[in-house]
PDB file of N, CA and C in Angstrom:
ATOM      1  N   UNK A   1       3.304  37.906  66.931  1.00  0.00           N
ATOM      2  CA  UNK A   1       3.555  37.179  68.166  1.00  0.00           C
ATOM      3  C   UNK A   1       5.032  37.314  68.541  1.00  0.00           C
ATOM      4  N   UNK A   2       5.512  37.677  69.596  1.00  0.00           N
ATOM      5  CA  UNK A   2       6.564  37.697  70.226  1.00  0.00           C
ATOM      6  C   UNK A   2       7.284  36.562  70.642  1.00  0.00           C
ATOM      7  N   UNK A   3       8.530  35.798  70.182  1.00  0.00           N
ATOM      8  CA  UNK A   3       9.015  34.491  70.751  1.00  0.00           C
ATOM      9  C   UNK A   3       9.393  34.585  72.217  1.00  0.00           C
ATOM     10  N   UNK A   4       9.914  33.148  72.535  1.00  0.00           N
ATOM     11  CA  UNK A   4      10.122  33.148  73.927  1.00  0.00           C
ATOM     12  C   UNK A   4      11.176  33.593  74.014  1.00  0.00           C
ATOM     13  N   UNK A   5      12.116  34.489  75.236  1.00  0.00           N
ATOM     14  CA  UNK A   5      13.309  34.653  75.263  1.00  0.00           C
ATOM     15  C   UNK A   5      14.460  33.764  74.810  1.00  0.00           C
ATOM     16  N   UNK A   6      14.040  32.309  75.500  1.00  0.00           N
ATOM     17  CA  UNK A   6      15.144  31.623  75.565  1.00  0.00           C
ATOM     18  C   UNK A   6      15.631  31.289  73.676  1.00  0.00           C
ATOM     19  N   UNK A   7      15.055  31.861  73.063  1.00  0.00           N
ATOM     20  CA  UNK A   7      15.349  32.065  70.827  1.00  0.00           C
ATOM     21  C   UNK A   7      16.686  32.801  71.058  1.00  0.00           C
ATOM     22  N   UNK A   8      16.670  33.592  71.942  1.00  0.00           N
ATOM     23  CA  UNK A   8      17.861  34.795  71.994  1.00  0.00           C
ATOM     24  C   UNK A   8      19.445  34.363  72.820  1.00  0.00           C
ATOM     25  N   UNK A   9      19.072  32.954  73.833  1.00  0.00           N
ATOM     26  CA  UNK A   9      20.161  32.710  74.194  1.00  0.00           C
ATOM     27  C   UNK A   9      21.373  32.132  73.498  1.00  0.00           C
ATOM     28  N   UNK A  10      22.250  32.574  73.538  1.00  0.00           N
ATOM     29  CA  UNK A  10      23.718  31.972  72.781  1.00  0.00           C
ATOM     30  C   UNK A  10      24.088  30.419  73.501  1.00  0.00           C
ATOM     31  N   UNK A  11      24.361  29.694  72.111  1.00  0.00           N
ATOM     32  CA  UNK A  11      24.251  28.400  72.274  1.00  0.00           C
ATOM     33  C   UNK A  11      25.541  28.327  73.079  1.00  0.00           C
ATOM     34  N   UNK A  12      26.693  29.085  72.390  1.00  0.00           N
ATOM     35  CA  UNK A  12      28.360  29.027  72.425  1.00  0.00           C
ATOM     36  C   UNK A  12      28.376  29.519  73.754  1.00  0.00           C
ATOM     37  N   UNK A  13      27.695  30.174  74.460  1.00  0.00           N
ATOM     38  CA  UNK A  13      27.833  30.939  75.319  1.00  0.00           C
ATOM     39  C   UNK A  13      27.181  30.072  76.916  1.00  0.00           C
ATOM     40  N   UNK A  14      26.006  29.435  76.656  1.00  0.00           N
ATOM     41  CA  UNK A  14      25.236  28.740  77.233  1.00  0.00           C
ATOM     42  C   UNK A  14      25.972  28.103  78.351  1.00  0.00           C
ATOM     43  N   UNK A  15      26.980  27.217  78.091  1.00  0.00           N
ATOM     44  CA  UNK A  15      27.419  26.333  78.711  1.00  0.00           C
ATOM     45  C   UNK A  15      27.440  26.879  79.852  1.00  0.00           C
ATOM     46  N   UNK A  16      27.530  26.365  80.888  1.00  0.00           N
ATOM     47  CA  UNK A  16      27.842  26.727  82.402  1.00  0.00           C
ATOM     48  C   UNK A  16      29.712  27.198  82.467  1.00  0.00           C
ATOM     49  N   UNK A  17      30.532  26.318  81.789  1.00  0.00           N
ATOM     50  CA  UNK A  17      31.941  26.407  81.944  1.00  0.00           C
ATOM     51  C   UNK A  17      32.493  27.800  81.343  1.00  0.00           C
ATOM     52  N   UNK A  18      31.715  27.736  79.523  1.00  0.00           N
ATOM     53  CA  UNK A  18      31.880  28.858  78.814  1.00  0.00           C
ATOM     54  C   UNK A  18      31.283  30.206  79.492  1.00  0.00           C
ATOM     55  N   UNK A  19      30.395  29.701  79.931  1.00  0.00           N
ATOM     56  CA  UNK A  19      29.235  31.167  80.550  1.00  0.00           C
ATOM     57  C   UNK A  19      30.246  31.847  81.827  1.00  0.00           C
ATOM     58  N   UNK A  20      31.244  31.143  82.754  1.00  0.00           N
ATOM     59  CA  UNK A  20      31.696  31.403  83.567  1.00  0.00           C
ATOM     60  C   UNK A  20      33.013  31.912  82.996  1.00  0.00           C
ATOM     61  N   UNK A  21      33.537  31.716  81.882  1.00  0.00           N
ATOM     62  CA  UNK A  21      34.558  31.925  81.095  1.00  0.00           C
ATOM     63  C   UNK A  21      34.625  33.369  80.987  1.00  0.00           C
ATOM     64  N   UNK A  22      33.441  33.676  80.201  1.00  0.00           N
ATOM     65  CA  UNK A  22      32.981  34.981  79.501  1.00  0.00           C
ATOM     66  C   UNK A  22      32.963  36.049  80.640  1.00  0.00           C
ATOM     67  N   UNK A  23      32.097  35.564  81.569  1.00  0.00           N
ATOM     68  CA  UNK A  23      31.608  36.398  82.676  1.00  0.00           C
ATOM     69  C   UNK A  23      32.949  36.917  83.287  1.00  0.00           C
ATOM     70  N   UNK A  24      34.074  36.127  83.479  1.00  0.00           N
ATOM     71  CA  UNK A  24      35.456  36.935  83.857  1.00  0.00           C
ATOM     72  C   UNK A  24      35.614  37.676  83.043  1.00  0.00           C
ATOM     73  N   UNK A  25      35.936  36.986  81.568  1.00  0.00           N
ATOM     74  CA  UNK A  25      36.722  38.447  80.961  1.00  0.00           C
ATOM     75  C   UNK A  25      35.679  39.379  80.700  1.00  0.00           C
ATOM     76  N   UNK A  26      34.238  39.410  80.946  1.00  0.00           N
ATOM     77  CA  UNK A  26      33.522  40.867  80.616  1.00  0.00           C
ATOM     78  C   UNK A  26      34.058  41.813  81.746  1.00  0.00           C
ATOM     79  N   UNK A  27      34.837  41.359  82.708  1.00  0.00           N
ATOM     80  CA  UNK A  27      35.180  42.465  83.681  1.00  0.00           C
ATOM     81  C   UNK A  27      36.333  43.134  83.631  1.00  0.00           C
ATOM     82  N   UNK A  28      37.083  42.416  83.091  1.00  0.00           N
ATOM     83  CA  UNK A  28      38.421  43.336  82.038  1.00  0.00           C
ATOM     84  C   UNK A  28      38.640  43.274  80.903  1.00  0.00           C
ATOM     85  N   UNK A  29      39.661  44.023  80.683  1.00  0.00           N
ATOM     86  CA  UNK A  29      39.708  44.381  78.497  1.00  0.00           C
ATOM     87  C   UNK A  29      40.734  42.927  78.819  1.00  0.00           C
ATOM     88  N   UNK A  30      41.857  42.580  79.807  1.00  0.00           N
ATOM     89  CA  UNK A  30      42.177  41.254  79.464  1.00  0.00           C
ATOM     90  C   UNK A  30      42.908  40.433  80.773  1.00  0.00           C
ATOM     91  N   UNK A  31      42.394  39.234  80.597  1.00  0.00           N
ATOM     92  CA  UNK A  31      42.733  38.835  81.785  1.00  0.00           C
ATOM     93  C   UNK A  31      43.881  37.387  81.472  1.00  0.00           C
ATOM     94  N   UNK A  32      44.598  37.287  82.417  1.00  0.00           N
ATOM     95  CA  UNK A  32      45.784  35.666  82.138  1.00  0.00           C
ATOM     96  C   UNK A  32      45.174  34.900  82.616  1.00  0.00           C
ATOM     97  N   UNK A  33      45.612  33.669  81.469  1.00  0.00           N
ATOM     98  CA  UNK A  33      45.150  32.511  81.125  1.00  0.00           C
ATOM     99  C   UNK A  33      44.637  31.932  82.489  1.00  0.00           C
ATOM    100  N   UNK A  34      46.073  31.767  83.241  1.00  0.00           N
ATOM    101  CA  UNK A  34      45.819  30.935  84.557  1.00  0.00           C
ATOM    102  C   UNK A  34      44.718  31.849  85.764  1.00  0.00           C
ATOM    103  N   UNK A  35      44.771  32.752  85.958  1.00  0.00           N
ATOM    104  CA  UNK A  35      43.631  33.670  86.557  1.00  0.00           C
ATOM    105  C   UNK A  35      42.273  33.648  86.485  1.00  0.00           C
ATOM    106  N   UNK A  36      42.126  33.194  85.018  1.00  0.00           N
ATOM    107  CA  UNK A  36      40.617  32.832  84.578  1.00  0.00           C
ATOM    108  C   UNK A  36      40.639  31.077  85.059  1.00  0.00           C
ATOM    109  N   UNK A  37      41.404  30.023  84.660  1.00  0.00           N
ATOM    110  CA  UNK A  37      41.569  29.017  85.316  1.00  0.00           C
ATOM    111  C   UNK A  37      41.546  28.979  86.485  1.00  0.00           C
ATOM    112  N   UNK A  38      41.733  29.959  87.395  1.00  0.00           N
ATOM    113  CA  UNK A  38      41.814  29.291  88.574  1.00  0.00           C
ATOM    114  C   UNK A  38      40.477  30.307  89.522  1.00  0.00           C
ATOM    115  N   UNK A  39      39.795  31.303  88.662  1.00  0.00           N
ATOM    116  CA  UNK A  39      38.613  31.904  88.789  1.00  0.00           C
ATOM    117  C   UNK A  39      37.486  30.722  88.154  1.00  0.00           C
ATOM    118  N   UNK A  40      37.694  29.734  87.615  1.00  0.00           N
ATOM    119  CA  UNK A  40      36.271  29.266  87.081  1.00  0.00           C
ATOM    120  C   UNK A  40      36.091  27.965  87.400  1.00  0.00           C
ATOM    121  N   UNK A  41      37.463  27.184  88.110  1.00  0.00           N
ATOM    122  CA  UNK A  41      37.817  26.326  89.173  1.00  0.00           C
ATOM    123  C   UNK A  41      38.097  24.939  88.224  1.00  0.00           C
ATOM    124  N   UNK A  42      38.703  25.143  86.702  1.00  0.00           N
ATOM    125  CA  UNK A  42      38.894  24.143  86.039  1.00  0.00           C
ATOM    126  C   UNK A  42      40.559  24.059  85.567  1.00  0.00           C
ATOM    127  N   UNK A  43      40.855  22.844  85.035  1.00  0.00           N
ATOM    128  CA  UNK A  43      41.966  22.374  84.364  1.00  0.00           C
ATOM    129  C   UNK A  43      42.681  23.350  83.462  1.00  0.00           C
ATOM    130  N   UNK A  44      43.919  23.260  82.847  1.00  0.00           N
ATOM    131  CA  UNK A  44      44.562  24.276  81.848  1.00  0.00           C
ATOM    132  C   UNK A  44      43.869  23.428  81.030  1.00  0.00           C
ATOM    133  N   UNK A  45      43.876  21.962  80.011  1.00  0.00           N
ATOM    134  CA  UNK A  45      43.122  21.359  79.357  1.00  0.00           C
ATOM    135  C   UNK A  45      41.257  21.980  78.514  1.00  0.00           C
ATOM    136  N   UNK A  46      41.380  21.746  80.533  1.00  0.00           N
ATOM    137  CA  UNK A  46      39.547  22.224  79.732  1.00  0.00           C
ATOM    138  C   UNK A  46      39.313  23.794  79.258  1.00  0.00           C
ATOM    139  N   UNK A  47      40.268  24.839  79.998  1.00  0.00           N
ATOM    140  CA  UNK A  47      40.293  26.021  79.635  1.00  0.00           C
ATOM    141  C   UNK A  47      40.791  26.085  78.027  1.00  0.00           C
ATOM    142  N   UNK A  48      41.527  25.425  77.941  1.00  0.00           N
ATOM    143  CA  UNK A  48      42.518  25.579  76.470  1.00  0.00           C
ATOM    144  C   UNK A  48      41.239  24.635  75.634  1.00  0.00           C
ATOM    145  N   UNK A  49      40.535  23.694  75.498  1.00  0.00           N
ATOM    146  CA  UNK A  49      39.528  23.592  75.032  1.00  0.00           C
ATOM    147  C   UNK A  49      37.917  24.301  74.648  1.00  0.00           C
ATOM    148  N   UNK A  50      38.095  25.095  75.671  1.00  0.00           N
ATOM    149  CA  UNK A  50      36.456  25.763  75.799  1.00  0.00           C
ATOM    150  C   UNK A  50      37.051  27.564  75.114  1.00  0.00           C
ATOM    151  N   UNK A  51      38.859  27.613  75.556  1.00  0.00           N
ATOM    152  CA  UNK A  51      38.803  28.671  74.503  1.00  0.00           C
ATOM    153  C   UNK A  51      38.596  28.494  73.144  1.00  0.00           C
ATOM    154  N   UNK A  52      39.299  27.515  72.983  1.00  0.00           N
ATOM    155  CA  UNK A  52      39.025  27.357  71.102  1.00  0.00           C
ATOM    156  C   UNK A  52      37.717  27.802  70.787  1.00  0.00           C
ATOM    157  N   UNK A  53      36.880  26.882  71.250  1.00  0.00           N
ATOM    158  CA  UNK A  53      35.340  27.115  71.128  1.00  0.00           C
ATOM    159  C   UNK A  53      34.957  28.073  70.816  1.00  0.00           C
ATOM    160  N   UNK A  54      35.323  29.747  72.135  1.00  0.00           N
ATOM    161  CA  UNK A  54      34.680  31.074  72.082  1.00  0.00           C
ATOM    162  C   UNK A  54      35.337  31.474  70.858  1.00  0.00           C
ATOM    163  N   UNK A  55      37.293  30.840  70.611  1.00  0.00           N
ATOM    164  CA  UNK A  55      37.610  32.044  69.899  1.00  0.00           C
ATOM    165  C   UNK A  55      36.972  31.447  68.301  1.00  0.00           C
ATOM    166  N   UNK A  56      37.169  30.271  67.897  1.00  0.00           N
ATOM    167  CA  UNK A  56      36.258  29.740  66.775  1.00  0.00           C
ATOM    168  C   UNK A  56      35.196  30.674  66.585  1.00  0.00           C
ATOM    169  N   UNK A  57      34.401  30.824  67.661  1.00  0.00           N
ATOM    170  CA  UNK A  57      32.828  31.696  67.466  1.00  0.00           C
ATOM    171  C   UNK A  57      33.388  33.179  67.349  1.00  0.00           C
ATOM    172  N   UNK A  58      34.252  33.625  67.478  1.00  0.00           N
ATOM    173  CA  UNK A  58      35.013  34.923  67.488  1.00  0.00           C
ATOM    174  C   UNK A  58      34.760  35.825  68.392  1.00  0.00           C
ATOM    175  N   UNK A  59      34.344  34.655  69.800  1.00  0.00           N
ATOM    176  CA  UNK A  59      34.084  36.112  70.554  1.00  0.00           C
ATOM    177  C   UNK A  59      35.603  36.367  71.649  1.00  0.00           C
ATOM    178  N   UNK A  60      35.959  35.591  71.876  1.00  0.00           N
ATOM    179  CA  UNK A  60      37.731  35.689  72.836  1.00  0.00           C
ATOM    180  C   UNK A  60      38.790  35.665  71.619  1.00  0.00           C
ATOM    181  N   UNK A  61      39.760  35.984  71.792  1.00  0.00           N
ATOM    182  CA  UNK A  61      41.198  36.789  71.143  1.00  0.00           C
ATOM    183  C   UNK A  61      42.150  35.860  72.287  1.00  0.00           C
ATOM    184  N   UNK A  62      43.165  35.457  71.968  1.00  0.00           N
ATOM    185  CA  UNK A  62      44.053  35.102  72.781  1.00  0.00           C
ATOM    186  C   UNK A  62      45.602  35.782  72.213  1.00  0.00           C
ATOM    187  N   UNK A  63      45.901  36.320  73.439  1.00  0.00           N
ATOM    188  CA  UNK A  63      47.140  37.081  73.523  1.00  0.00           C
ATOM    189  C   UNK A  63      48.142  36.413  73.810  1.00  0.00           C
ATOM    190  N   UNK A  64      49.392  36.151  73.007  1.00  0.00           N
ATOM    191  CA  UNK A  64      50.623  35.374  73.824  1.00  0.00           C
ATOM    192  C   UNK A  64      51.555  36.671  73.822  1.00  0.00           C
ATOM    193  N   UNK A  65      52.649  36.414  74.696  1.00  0.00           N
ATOM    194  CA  UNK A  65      53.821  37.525  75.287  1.00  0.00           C
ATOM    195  C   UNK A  65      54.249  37.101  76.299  1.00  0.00           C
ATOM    196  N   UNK A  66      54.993  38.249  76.801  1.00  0.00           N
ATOM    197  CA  UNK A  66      56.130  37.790  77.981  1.00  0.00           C
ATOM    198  C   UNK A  66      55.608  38.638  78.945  1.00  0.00           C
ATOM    199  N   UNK A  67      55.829  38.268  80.309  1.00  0.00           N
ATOM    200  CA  UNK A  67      55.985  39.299  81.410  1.00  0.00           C
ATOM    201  C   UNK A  67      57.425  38.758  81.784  1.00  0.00           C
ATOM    202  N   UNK A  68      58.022  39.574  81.524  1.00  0.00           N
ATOM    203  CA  UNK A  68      59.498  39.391  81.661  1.00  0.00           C
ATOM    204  C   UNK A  68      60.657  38.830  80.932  1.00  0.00           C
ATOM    205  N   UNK A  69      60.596  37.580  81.094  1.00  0.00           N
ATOM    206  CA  UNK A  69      61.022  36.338  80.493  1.00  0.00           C
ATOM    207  C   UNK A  69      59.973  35.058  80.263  1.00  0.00           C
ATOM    208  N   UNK A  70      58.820  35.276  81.330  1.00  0.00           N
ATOM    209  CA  UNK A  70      58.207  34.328  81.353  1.00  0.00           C
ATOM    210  C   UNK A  70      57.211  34.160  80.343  1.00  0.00           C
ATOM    211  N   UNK A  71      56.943  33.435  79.175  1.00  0.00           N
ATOM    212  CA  UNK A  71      55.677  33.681  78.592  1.00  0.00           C
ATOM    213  C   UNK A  71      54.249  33.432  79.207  1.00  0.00           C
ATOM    214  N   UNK A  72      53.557  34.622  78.691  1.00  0.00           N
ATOM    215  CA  UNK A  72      51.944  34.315  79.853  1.00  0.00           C
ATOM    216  C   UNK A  72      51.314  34.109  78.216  1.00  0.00           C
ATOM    217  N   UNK A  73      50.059  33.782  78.260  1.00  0.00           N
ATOM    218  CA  UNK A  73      48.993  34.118  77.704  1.00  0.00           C
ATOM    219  C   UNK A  73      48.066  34.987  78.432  1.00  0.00           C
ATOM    220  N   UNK A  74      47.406  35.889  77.436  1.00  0.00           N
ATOM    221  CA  UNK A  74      46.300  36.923  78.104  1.00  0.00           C
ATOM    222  C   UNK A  74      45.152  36.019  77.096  1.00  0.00           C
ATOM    223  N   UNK A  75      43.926  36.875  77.520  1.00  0.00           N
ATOM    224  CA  UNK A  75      42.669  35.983  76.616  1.00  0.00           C
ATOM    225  C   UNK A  75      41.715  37.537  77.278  1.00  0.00           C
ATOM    226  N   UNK A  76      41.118  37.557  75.789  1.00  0.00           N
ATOM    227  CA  UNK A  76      40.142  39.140  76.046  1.00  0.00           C
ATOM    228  C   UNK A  76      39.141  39.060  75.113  1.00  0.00           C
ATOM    229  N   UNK A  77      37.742  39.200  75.371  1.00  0.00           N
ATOM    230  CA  UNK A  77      36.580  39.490  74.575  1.00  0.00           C
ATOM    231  C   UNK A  77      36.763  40.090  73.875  1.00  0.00           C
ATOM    232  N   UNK A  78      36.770  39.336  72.297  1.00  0.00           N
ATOM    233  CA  UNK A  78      36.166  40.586  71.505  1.00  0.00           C
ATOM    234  C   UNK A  78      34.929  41.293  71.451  1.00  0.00           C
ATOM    235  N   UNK A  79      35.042  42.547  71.103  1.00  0.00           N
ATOM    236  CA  UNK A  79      33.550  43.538  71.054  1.00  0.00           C
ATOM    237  C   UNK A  79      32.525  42.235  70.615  1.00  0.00           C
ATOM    238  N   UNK A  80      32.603  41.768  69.559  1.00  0.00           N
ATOM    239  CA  UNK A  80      31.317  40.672  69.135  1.00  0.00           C
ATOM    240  C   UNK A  80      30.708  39.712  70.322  1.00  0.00           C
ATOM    241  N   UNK A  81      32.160  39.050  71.416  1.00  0.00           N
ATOM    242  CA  UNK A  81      32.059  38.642  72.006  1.00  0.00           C
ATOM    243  C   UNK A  81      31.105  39.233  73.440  1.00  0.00           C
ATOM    244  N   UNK A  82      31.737  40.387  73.649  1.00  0.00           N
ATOM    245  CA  UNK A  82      31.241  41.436  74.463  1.00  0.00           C
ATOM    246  C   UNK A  82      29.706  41.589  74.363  1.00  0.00           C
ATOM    247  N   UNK A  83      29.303  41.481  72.942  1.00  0.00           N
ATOM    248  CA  UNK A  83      27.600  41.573  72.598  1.00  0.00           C
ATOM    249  C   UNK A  83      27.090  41.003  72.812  1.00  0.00           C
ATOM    250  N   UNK A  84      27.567  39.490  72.548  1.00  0.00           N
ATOM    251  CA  UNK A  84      26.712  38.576  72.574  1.00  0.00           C
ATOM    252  C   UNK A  84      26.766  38.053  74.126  1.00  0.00           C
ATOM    253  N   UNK A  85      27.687  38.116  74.502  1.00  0.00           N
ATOM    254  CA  UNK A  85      26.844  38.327  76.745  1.00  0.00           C
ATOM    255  C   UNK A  85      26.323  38.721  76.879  1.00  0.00           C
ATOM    256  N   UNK A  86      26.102  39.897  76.509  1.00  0.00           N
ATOM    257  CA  UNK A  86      25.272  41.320  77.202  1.00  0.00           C
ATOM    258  C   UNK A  86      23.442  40.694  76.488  1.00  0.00           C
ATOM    259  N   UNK A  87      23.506  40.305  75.339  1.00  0.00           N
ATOM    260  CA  UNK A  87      22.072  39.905  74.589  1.00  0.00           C
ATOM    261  C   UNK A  87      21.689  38.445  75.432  1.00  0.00           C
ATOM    262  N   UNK A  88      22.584  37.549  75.703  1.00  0.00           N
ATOM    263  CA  UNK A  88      22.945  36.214  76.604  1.00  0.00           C
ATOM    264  C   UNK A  88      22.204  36.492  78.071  1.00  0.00           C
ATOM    265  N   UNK A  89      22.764  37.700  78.671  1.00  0.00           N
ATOM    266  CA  UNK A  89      22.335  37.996  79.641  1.00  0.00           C
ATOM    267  C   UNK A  89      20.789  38.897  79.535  1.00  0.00           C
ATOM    268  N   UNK A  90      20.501  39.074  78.700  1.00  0.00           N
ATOM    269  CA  UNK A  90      19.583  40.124  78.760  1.00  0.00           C
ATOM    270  C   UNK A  90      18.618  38.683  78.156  1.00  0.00           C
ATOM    271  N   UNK A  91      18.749  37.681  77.634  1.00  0.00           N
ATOM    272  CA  UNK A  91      18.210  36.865  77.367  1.00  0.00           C
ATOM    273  C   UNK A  91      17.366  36.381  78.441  1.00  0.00           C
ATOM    274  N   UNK A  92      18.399  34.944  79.591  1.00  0.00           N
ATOM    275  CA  UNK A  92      18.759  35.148  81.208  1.00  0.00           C
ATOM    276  C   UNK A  92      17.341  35.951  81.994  1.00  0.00           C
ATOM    277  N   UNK A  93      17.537  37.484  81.860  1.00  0.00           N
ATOM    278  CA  UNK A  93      16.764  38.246  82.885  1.00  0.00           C
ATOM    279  C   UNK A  93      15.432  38.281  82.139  1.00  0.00           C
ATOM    280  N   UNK A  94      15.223  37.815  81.133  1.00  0.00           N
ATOM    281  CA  UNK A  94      13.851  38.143  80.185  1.00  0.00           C
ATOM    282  C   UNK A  94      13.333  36.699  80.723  1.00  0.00           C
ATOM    283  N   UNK A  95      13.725  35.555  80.820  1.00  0.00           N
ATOM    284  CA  UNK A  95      13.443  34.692  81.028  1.00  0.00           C
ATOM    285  C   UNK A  95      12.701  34.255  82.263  1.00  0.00           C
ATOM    286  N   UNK A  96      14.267  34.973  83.185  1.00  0.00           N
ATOM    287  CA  UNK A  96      13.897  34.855  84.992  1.00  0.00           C
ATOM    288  C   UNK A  96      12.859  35.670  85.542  1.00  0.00           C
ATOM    289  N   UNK A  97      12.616  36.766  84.160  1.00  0.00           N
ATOM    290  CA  UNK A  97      11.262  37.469  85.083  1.00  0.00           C
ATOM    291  C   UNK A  97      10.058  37.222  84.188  1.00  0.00           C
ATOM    292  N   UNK A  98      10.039  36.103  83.575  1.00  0.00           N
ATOM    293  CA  UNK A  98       8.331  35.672  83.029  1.00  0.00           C
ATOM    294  C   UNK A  98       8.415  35.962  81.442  1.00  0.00           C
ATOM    295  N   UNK A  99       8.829  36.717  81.033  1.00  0.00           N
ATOM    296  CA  UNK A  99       9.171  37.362  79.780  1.00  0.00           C
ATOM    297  C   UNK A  99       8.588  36.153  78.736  1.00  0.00           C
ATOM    298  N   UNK A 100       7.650  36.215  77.846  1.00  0.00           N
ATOM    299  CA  UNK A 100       7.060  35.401  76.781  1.00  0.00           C
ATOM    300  C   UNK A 100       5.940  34.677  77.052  1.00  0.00           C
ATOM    301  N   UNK A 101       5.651  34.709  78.363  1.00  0.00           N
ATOM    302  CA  UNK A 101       4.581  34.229  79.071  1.00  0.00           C
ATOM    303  C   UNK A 101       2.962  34.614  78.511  1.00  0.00           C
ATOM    304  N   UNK A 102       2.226  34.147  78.285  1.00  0.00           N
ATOM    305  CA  UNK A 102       0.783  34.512  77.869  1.00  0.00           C
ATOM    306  C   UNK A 102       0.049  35.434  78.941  1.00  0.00           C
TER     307      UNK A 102
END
């Protein structure tokens, strides 16, 4: 017997905040801190909270450095991280099109 898709969705990933997190940086190798904050329409707080989370689960890396003088943070998927969207999402479309259904 085949389970239902939704066995395959990532818990860490799930969230609506985290899910919108991820979904930026799958579109670059790395994106700044405040860019993704102000792409996912939340607080530095809640961002600096919901990263811990991904990078705990090991799927985001956080980069500190300078552009210039100024220190930025960058924040970038790791490959693990990278997988487990892509299975997240492929979860998602198994779901939205009937997938486990009798």
């Amino acid at each position: 017997m085949v389970s239902h898709p939704r066995h395959d969705l990532d818990d860490v990933i799930h969230s609506p905040v985290r899910m919108s997190i991820v979904a930026v940086l799958a579109a670059a190798d790395r994106v700044e801190f405040a860019f993704v904050r102000d792409a996912v329409e939340i607080t530095d707080p809640t961002l600096s909270k919901q990263v811990t989370m991904l990078e705990k689960a090991g799927y985001v890396e956080v980069i500190k450095g300078y552009a210039g003088k100024r220190p930025r943070t960058w924040l970038k998927l790791t490959p693990e991280g990278r997988e487990a969207f892509t299975r997240h999402l492929a979860a998602l479309r198994a779901i939205a099109d009937g997938a486990g259904l009798p």
